[in-house]
ModelCIF file with pLDDT and N, C-alpha, C, O atoms, coordinates in Angstrom:
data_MODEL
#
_entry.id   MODEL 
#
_entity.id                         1 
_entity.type                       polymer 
_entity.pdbx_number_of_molecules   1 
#
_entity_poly.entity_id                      1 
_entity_poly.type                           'polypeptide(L)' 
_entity_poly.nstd_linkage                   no 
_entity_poly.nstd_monomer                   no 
_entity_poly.pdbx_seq_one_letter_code       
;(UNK)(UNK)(UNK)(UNK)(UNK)(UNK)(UNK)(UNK)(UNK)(UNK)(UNK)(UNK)(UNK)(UNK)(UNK)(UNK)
(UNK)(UNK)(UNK)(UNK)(UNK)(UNK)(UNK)(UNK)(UNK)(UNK)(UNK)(UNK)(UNK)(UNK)(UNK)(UNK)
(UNK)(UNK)(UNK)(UNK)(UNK)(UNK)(UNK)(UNK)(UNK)(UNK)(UNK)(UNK)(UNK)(UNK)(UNK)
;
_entity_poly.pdbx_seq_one_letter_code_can   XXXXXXXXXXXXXXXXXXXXXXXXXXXXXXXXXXXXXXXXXXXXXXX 
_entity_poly.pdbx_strand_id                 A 
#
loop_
_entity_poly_seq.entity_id 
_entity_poly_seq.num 
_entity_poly_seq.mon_id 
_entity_poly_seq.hetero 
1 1  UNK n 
1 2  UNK n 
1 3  UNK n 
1 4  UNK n 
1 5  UNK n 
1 6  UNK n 
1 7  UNK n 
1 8  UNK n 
1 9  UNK n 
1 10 UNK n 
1 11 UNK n 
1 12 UNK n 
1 13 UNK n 
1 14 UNK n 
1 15 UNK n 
1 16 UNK n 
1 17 UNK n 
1 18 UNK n 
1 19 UNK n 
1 20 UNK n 
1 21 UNK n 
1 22 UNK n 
1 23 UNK n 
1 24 UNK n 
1 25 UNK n 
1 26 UNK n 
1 27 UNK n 
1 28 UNK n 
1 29 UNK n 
1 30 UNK n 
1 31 UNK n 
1 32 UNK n 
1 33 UNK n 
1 34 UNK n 
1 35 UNK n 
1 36 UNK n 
1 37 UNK n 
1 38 UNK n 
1 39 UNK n 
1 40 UNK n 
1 41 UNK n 
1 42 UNK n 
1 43 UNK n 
1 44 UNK n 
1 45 UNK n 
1 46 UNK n 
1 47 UNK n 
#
_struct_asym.id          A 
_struct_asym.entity_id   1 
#
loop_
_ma_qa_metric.id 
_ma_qa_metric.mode 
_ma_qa_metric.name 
_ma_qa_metric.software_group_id 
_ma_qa_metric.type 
1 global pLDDT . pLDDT 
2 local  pLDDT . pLDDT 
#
_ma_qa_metric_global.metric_id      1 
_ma_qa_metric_global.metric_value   87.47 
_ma_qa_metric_global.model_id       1 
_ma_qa_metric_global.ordinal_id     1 
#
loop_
_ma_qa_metric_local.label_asym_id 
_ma_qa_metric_local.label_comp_id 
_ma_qa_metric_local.label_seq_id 
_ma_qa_metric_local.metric_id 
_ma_qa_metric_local.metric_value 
_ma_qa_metric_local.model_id 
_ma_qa_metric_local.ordinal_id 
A UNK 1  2 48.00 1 1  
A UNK 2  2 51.00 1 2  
A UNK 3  2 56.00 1 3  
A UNK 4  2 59.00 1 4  
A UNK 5  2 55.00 1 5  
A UNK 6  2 58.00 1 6  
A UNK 7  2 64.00 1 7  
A UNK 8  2 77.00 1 8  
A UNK 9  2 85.00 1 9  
A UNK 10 2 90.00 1 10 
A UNK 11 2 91.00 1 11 
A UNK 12 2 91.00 1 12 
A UNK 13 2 92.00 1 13 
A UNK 14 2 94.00 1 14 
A UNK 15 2 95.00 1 15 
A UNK 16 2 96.00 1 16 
A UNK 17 2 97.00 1 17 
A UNK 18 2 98.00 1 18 
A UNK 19 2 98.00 1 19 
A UNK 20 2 98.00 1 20 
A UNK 21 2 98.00 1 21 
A UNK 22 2 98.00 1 22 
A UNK 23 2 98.00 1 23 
A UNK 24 2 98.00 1 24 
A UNK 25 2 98.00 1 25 
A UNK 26 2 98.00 1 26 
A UNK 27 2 98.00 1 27 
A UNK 28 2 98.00 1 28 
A UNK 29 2 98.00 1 29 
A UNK 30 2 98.00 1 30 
A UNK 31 2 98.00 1 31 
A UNK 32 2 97.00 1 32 
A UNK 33 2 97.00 1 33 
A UNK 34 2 97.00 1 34 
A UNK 35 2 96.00 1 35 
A UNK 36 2 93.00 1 36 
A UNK 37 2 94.00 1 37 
A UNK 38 2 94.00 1 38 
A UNK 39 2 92.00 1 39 
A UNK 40 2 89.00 1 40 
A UNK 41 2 90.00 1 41 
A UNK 42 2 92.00 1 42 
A UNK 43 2 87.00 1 43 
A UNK 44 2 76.00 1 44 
A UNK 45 2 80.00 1 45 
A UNK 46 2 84.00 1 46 
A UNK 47 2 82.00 1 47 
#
loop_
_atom_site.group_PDB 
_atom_site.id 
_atom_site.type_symbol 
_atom_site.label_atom_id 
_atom_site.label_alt_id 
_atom_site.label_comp_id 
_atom_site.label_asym_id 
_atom_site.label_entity_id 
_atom_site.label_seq_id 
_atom_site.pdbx_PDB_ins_code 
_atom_site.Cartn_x 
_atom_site.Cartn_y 
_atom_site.Cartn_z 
_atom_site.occupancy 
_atom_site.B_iso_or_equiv 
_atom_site.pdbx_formal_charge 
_atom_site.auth_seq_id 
_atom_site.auth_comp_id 
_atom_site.auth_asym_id 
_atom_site.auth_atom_id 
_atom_site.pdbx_PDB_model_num 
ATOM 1   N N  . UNK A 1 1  ? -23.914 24.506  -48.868 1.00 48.00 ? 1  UNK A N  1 
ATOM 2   C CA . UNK A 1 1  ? -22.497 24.775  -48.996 1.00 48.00 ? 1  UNK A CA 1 
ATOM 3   C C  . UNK A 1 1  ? -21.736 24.315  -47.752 1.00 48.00 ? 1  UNK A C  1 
ATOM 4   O O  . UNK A 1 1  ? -20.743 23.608  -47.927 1.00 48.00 ? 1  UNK A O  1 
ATOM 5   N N  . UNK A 1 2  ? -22.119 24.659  -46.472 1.00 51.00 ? 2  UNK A N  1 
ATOM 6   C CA . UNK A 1 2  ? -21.555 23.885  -45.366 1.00 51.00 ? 2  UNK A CA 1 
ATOM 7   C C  . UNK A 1 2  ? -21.536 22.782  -45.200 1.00 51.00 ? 2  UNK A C  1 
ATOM 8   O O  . UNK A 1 2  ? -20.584 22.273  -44.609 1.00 51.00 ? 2  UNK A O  1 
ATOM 9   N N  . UNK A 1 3  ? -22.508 22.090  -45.634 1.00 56.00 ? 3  UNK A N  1 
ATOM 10  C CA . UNK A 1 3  ? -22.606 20.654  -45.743 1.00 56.00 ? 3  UNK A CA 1 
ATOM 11  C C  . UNK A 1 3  ? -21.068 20.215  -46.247 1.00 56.00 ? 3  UNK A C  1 
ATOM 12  O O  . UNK A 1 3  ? -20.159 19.900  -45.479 1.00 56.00 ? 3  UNK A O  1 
ATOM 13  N N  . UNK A 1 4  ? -20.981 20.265  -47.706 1.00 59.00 ? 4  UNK A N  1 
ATOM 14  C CA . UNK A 1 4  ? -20.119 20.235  -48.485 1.00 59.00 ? 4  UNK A CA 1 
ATOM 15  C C  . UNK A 1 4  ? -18.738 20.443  -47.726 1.00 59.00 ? 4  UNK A C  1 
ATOM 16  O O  . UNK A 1 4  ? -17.990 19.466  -47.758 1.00 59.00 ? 4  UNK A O  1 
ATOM 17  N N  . UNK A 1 5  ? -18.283 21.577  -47.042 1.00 55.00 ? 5  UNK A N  1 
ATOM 18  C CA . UNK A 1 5  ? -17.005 21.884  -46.333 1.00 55.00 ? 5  UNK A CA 1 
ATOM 19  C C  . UNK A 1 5  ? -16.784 20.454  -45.364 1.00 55.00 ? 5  UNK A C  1 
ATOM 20  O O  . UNK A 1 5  ? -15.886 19.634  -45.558 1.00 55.00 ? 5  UNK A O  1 
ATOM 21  N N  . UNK A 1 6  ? -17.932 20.364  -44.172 1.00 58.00 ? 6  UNK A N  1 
ATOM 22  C CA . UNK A 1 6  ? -18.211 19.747  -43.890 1.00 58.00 ? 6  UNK A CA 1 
ATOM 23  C C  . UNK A 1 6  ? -17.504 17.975  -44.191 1.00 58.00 ? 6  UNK A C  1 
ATOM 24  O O  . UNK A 1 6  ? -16.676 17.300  -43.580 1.00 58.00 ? 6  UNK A O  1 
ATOM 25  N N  . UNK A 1 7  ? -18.064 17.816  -45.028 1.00 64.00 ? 7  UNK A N  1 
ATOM 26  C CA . UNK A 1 7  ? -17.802 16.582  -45.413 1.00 64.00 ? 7  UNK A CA 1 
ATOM 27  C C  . UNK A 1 7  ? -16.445 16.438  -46.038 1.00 64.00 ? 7  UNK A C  1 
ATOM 28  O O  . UNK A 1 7  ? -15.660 15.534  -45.751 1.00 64.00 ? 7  UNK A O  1 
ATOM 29  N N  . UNK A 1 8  ? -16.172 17.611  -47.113 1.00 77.00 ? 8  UNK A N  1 
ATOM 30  C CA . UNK A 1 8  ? -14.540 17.532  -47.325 1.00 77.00 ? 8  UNK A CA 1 
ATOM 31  C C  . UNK A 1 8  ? -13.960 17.295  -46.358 1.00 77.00 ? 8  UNK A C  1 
ATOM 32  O O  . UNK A 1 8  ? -13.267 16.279  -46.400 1.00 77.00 ? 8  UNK A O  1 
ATOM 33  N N  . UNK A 1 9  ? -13.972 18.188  -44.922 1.00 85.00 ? 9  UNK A N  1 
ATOM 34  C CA . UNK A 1 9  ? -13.237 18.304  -43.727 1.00 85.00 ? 9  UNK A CA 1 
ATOM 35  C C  . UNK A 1 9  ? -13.141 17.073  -42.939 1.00 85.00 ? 9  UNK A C  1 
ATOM 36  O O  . UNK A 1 9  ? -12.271 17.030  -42.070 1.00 85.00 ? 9  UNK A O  1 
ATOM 37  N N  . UNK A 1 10 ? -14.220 15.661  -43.189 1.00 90.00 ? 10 UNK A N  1 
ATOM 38  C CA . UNK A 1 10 ? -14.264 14.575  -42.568 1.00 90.00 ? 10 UNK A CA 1 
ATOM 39  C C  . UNK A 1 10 ? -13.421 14.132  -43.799 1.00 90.00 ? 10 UNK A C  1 
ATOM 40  O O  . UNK A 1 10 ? -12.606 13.262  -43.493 1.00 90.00 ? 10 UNK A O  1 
ATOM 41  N N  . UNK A 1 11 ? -13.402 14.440  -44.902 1.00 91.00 ? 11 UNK A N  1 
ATOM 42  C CA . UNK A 1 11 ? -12.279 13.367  -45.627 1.00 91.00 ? 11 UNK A CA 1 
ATOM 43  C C  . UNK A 1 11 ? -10.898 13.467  -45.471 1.00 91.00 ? 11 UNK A C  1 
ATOM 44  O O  . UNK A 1 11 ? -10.031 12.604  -45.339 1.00 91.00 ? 11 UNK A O  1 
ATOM 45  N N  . UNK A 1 12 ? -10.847 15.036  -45.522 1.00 91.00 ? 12 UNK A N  1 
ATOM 46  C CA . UNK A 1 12 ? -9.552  15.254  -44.964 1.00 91.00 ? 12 UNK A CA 1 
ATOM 47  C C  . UNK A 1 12 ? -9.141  14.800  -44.073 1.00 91.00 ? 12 UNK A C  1 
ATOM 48  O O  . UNK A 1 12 ? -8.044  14.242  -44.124 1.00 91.00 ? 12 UNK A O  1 
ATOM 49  N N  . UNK A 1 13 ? -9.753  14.856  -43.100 1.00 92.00 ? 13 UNK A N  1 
ATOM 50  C CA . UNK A 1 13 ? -9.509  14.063  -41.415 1.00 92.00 ? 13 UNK A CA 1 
ATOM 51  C C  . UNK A 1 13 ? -8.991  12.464  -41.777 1.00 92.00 ? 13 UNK A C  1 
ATOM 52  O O  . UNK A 1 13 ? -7.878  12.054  -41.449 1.00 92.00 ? 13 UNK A O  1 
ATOM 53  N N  . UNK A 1 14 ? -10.271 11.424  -42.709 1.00 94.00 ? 14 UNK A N  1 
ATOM 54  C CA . UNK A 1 14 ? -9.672  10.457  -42.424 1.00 94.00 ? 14 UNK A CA 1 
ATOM 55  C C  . UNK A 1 14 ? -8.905  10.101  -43.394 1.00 94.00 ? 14 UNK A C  1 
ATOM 56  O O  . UNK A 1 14 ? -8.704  8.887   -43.420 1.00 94.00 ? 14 UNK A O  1 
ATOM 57  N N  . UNK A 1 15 ? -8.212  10.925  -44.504 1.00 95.00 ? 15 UNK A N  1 
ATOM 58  C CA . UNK A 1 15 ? -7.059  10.451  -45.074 1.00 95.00 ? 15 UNK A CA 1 
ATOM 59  C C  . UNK A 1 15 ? -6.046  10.825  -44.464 1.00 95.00 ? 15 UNK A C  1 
ATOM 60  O O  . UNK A 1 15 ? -5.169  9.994   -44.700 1.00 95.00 ? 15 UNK A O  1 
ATOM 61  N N  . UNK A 1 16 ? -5.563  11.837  -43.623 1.00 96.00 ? 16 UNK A N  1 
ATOM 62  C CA . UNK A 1 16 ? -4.653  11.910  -42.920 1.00 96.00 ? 16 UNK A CA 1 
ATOM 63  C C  . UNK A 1 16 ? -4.316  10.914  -42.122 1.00 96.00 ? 16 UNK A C  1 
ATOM 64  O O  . UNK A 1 16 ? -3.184  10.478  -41.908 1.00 96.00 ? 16 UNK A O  1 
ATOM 65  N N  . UNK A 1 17 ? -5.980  10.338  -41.407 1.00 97.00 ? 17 UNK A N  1 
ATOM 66  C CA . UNK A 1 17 ? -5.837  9.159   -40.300 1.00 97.00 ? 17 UNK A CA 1 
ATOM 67  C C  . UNK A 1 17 ? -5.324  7.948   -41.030 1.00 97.00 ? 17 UNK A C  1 
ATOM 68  O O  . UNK A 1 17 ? -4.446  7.303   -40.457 1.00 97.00 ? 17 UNK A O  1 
ATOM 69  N N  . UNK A 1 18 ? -5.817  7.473   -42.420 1.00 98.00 ? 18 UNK A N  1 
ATOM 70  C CA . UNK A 1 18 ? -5.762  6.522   -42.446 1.00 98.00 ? 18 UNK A CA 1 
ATOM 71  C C  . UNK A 1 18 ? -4.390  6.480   -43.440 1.00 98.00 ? 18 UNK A C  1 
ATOM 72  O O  . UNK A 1 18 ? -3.928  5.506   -44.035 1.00 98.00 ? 18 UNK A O  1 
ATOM 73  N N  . UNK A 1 19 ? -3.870  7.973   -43.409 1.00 98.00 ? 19 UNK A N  1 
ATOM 74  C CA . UNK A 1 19 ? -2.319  7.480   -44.435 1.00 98.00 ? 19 UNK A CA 1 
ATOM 75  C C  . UNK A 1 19 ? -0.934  7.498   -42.771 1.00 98.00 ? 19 UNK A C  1 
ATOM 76  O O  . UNK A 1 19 ? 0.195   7.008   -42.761 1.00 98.00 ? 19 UNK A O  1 
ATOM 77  N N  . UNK A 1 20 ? -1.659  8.246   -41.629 1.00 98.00 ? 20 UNK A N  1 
ATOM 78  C CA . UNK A 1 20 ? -1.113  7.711   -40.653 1.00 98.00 ? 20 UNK A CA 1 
ATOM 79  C C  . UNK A 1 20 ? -1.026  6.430   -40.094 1.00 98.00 ? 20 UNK A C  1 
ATOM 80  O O  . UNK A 1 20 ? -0.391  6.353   -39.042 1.00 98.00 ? 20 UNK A O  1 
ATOM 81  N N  . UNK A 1 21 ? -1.460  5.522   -40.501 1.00 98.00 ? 21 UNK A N  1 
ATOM 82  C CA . UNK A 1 21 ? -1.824  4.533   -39.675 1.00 98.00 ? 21 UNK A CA 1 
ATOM 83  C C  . UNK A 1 21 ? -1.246  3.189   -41.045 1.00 98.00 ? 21 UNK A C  1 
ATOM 84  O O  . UNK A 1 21 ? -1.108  1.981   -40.851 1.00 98.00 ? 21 UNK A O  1 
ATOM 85  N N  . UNK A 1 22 ? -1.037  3.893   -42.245 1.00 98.00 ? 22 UNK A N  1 
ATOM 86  C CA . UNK A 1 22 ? -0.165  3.011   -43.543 1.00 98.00 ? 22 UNK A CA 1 
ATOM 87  C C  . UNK A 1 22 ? 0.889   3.302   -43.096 1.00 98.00 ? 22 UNK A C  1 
ATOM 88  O O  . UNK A 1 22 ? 1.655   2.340   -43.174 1.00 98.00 ? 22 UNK A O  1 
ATOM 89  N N  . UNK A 1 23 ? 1.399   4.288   -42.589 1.00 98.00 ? 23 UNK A N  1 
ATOM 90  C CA . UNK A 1 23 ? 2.798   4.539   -42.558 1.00 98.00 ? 23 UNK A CA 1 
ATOM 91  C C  . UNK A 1 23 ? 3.383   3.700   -41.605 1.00 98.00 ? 23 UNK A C  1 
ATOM 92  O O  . UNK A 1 23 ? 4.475   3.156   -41.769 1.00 98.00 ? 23 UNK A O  1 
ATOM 93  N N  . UNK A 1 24 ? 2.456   3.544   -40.294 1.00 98.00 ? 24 UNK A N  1 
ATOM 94  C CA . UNK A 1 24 ? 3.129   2.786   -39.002 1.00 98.00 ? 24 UNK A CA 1 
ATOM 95  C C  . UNK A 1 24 ? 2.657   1.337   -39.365 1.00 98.00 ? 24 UNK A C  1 
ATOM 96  O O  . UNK A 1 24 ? 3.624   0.576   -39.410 1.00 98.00 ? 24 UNK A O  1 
ATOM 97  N N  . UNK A 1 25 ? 1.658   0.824   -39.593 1.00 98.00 ? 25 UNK A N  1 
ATOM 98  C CA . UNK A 1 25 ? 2.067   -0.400  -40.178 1.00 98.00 ? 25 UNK A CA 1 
ATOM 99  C C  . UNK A 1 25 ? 2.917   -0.843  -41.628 1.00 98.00 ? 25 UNK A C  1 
ATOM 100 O O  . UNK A 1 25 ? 3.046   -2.037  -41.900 1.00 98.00 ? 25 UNK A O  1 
ATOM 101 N N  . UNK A 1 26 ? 3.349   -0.020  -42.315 1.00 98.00 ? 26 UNK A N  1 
ATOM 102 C CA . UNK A 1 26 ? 4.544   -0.601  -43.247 1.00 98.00 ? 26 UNK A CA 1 
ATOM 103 C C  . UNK A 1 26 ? 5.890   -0.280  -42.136 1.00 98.00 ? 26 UNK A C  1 
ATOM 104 O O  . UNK A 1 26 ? 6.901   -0.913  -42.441 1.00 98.00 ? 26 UNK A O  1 
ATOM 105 N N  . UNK A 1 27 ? 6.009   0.507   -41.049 1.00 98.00 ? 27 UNK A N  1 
ATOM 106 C CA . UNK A 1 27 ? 7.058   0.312   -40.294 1.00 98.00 ? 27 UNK A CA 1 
ATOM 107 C C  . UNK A 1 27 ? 6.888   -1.010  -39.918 1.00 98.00 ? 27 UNK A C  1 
ATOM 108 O O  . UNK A 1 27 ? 7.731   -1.830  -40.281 1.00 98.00 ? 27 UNK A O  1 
ATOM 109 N N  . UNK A 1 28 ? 5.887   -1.370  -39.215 1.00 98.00 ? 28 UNK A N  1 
ATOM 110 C CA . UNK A 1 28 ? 5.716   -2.507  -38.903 1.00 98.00 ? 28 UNK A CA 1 
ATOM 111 C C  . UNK A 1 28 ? 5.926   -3.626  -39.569 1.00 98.00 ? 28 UNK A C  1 
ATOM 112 O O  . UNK A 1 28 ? 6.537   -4.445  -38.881 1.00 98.00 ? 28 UNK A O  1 
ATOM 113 N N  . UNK A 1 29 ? 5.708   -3.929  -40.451 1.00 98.00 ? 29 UNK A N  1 
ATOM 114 C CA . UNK A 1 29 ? 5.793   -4.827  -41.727 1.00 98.00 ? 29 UNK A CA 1 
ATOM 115 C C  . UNK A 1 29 ? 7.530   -4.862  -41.842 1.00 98.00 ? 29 UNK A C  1 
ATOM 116 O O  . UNK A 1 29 ? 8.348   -5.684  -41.428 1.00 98.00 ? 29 UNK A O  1 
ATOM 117 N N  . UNK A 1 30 ? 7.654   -3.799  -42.470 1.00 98.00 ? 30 UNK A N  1 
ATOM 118 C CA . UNK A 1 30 ? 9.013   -3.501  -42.539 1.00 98.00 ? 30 UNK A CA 1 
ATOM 119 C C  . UNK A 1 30 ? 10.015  -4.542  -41.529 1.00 98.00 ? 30 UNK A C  1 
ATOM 120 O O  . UNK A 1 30 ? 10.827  -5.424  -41.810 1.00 98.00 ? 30 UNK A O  1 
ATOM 121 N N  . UNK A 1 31 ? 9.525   -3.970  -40.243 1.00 98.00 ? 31 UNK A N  1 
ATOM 122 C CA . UNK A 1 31 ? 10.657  -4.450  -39.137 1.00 98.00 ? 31 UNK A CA 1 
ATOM 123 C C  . UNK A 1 31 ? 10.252  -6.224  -39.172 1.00 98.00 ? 31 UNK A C  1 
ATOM 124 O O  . UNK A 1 31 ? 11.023  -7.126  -39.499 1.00 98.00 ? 31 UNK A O  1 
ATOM 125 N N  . UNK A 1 32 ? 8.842   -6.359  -38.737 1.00 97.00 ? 32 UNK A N  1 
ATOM 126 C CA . UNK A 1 32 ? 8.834   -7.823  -39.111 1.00 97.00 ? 32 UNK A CA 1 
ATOM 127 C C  . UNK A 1 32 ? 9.261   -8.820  -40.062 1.00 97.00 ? 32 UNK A C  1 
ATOM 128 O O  . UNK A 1 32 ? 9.342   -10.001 -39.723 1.00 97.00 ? 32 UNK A O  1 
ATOM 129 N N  . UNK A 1 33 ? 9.635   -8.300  -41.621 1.00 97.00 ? 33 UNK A N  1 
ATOM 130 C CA . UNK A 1 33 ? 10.660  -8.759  -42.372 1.00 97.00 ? 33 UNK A CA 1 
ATOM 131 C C  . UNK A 1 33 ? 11.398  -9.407  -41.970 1.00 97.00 ? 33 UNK A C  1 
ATOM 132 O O  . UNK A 1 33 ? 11.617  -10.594 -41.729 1.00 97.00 ? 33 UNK A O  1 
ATOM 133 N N  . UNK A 1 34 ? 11.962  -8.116  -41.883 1.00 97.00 ? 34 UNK A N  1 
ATOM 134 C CA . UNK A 1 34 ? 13.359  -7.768  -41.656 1.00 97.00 ? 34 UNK A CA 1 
ATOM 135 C C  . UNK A 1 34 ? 14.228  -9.077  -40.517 1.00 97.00 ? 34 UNK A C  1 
ATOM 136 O O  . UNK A 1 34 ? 15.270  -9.712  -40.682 1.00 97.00 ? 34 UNK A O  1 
ATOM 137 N N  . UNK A 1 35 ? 13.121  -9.055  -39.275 1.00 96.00 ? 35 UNK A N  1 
ATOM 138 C CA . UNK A 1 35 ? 13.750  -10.063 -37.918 1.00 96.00 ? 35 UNK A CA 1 
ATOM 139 C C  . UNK A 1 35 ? 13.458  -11.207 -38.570 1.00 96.00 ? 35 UNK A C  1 
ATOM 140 O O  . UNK A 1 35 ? 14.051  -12.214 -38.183 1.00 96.00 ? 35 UNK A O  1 
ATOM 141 N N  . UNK A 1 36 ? 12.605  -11.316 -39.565 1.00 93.00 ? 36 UNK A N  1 
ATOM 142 C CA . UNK A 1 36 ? 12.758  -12.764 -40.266 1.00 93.00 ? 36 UNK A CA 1 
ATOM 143 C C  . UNK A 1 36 ? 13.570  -13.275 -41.216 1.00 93.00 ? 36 UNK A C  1 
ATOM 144 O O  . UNK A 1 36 ? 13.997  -14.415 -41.398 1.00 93.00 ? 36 UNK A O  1 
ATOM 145 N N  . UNK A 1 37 ? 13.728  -12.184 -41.834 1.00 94.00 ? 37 UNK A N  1 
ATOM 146 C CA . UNK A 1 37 ? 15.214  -12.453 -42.684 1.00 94.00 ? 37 UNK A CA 1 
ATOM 147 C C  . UNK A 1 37 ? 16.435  -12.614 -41.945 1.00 94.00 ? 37 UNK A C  1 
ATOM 148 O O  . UNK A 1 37 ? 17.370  -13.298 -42.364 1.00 94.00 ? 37 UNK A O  1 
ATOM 149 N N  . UNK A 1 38 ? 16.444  -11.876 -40.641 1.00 94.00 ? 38 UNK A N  1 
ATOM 150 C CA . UNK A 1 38 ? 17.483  -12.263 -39.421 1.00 94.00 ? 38 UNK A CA 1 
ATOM 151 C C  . UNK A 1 38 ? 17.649  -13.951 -38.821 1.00 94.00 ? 38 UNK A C  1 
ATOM 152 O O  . UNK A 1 38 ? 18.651  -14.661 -38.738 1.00 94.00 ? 38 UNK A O  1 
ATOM 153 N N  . UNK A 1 39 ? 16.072  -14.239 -38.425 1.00 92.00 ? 39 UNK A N  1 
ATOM 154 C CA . UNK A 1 39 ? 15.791  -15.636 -38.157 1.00 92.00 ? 39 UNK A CA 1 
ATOM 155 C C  . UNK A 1 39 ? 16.331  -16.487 -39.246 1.00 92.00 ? 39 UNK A C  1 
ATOM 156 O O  . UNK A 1 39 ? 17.433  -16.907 -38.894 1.00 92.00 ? 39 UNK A O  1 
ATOM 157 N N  . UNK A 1 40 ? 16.056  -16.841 -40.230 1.00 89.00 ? 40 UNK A N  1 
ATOM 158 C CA . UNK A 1 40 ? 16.256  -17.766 -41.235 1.00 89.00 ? 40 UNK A CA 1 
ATOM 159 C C  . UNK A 1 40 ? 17.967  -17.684 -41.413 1.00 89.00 ? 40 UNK A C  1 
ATOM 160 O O  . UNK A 1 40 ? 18.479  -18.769 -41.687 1.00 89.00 ? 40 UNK A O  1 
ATOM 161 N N  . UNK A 1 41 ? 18.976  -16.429 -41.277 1.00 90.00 ? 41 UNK A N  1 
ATOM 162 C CA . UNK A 1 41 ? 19.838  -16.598 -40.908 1.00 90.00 ? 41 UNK A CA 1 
ATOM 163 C C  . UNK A 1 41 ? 20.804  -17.234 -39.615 1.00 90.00 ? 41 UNK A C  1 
ATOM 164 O O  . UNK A 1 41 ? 21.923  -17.726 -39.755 1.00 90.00 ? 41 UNK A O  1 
ATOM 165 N N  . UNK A 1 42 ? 20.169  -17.103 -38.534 1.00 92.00 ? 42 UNK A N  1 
ATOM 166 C CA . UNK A 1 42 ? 20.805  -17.289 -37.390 1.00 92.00 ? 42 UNK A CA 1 
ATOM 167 C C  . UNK A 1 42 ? 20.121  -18.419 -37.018 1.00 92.00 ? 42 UNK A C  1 
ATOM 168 O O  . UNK A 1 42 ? 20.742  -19.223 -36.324 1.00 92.00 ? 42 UNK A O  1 
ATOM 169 N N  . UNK A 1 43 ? 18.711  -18.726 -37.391 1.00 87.00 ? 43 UNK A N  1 
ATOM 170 C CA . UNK A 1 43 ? 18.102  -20.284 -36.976 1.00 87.00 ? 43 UNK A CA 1 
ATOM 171 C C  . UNK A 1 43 ? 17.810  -21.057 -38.173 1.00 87.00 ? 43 UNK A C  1 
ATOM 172 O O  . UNK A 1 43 ? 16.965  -21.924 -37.951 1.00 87.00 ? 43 UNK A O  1 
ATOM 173 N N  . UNK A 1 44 ? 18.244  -21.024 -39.395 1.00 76.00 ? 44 UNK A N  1 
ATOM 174 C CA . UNK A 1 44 ? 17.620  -21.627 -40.501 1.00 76.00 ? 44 UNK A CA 1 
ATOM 175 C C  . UNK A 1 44 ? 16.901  -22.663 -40.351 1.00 76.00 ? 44 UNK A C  1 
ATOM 176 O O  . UNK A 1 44 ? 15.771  -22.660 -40.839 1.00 76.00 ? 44 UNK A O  1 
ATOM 177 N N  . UNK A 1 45 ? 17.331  -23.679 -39.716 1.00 80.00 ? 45 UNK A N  1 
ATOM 178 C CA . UNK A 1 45 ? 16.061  -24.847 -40.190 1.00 80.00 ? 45 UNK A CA 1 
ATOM 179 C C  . UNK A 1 45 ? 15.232  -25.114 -39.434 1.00 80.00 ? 45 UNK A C  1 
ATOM 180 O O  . UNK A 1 45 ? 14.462  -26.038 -39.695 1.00 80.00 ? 45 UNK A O  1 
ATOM 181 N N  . UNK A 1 46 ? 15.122  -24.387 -38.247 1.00 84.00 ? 46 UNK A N  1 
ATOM 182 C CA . UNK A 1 46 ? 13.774  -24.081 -36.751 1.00 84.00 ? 46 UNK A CA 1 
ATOM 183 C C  . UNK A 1 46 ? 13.112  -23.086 -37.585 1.00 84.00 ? 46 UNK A C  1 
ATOM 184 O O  . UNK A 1 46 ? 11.896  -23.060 -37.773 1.00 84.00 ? 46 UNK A O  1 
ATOM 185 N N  . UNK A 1 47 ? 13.979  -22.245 -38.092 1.00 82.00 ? 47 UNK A N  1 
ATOM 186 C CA . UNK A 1 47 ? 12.509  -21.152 -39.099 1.00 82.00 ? 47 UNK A CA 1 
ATOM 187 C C  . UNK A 1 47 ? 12.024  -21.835 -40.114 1.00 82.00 ? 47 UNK A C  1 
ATOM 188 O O  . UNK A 1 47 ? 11.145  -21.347 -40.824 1.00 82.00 ? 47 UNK A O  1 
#
């Protein structure tokens, strides 16, 4: 039975980790867009 807790408690751990770590790279993603959709405006044909 501890086993079991156990191992839930490591899943729990790394879905927290690993829905932390989706969140800051779609920020990331996000912002990198974003300065490229900026670029193609302000430098169009160098981008």
């Amino acid at each position: 039975m501890t086993s079991t807790l156990y191992r839930s408690d490591r899943f729990l751990a790394l879905s927290r980790t690993v829905l932390r770590l989706l969140i800051k790279l779609n920020a990331t993603i996000g912002i990198l867009i974003l300065a490229l959709l900026v670029a193609t405006l302000v430098a169009g044909p160098f981008v």
